[in-house]
Each structure stands twice: as C-alpha cells, then as structure tokens.
C-alpha atoms as a PDB file:
ATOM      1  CA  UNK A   1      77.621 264.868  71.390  1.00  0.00           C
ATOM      2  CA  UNK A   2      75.737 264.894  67.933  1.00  0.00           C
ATOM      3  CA  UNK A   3      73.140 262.337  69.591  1.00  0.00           C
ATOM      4  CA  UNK A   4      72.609 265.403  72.187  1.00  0.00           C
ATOM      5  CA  UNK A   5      73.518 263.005  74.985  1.00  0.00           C
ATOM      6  CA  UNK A   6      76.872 264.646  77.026  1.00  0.00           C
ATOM      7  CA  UNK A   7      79.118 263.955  79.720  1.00  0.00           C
ATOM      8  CA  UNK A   8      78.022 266.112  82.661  1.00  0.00           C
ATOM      9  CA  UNK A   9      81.894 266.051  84.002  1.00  0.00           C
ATOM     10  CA  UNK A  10      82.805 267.971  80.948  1.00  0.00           C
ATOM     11  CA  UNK A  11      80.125 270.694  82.415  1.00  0.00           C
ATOM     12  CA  UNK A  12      81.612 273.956  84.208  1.00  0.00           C
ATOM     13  CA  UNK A  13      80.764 273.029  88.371  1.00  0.00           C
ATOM     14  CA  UNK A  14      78.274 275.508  89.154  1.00  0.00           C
ATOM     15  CA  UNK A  15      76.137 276.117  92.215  1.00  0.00           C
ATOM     16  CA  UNK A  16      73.143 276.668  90.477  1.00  0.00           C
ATOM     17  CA  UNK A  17      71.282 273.276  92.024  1.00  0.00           C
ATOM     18  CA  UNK A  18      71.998 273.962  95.091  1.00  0.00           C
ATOM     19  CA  UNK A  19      71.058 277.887  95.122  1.00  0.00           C
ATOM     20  CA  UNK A  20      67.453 276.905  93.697  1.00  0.00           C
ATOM     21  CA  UNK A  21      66.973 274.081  96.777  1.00  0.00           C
ATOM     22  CA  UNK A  22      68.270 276.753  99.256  1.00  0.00           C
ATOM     23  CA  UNK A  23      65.718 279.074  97.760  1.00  0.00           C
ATOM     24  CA  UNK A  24      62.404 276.709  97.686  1.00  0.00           C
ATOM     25  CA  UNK A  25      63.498 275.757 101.628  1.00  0.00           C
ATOM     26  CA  UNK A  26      63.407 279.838 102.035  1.00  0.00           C
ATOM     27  CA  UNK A  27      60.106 280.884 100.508  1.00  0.00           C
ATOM     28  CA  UNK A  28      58.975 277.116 102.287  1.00  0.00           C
ATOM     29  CA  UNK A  29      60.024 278.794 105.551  1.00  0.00           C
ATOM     30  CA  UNK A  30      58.504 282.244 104.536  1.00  0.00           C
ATOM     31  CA  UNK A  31      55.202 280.770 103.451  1.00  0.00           C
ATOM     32  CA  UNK A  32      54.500 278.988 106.707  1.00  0.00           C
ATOM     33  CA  UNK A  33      55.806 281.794 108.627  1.00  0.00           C
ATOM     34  CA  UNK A  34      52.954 283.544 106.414  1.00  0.00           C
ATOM     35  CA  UNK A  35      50.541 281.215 107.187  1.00  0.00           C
ATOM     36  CA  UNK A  36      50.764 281.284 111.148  1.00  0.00           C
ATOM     37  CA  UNK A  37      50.295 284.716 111.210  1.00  0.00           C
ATOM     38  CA  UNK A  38      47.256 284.595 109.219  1.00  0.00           C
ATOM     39  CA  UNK A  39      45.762 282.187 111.374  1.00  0.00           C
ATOM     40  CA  UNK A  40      47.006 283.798 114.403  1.00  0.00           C
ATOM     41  CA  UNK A  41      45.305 286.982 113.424  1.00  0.00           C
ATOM     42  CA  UNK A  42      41.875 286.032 112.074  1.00  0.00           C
ATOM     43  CA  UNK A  43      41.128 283.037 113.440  1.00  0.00           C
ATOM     44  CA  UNK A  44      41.318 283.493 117.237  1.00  0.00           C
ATOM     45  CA  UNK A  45      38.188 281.328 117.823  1.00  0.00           C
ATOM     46  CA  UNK A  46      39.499 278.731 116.908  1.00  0.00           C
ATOM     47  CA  UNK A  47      40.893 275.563 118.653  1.00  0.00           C
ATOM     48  CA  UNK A  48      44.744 274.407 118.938  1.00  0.00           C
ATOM     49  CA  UNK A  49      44.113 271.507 117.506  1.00  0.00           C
ATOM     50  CA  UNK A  50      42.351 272.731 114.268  1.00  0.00           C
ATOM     51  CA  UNK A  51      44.957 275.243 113.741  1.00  0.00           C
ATOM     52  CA  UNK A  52      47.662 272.409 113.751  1.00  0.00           C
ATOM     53  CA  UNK A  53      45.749 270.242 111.611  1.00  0.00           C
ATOM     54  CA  UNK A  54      45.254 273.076 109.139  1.00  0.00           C
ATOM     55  CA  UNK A  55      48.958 273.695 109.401  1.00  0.00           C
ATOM     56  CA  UNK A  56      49.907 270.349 108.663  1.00  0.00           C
ATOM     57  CA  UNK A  57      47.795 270.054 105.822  1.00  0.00           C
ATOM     58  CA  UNK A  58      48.938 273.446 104.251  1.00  0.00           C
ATOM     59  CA  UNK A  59      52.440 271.980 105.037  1.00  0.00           C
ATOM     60  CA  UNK A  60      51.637 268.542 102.867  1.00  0.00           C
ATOM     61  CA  UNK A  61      50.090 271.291 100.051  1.00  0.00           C
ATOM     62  CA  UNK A  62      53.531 272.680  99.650  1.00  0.00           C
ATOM     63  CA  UNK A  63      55.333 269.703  98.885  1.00  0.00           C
END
C-alpha cells in the first residue's frame, strides 16, 4: 500500500455508489418533472411536437 495502489476487497462494503446513482436518477426525474410544468404553463402556444423536441433535447442536456 506504500505505492498508494490498494485492494478494494480489503475496503468496508458500503452503499455509498449506489445511494449517489439512486440520487442523480431522482433529481433526473425531478428536473424533467420541472421542466414539463414549465412548458405546460408558459408555453401554451405552442405545438406538441416542439414541446417534445424541446423535451428530448433538455433530456440529452442532462446526461
């Protein structure tokens, strides 16, 4: 261990990984949630088809 390289089995199990995926796919879920509404409310005049495309493109943004 004096190289700084280690064995991760020796490392404790912890769910820490996990948690912080679980909590992107949240705030991913929140933020489109977000973002319909939005649309919804202030762009009425717009077409179905522009709202999904500026869906799908806020969508690609997050990743």
């Amino acid at each position: 261990m004096s190289d700084g390289n280690f064995n991760r089995q020796l490392l404790p199990n912890t769910d820490l990984s996990s948690g912080l995926r679980a909590g992107k796919a949240q705030m991913k879920m929140r933020a489109e949630q977000a973002f319909n509404e939005i649309v919804e409310t202030f762009l009425t005049e717009e077409t179905e088809e522009k709202k999904a495309a500026m869906k799908q493109r806020f969508m690609e943004l997050l990743k």
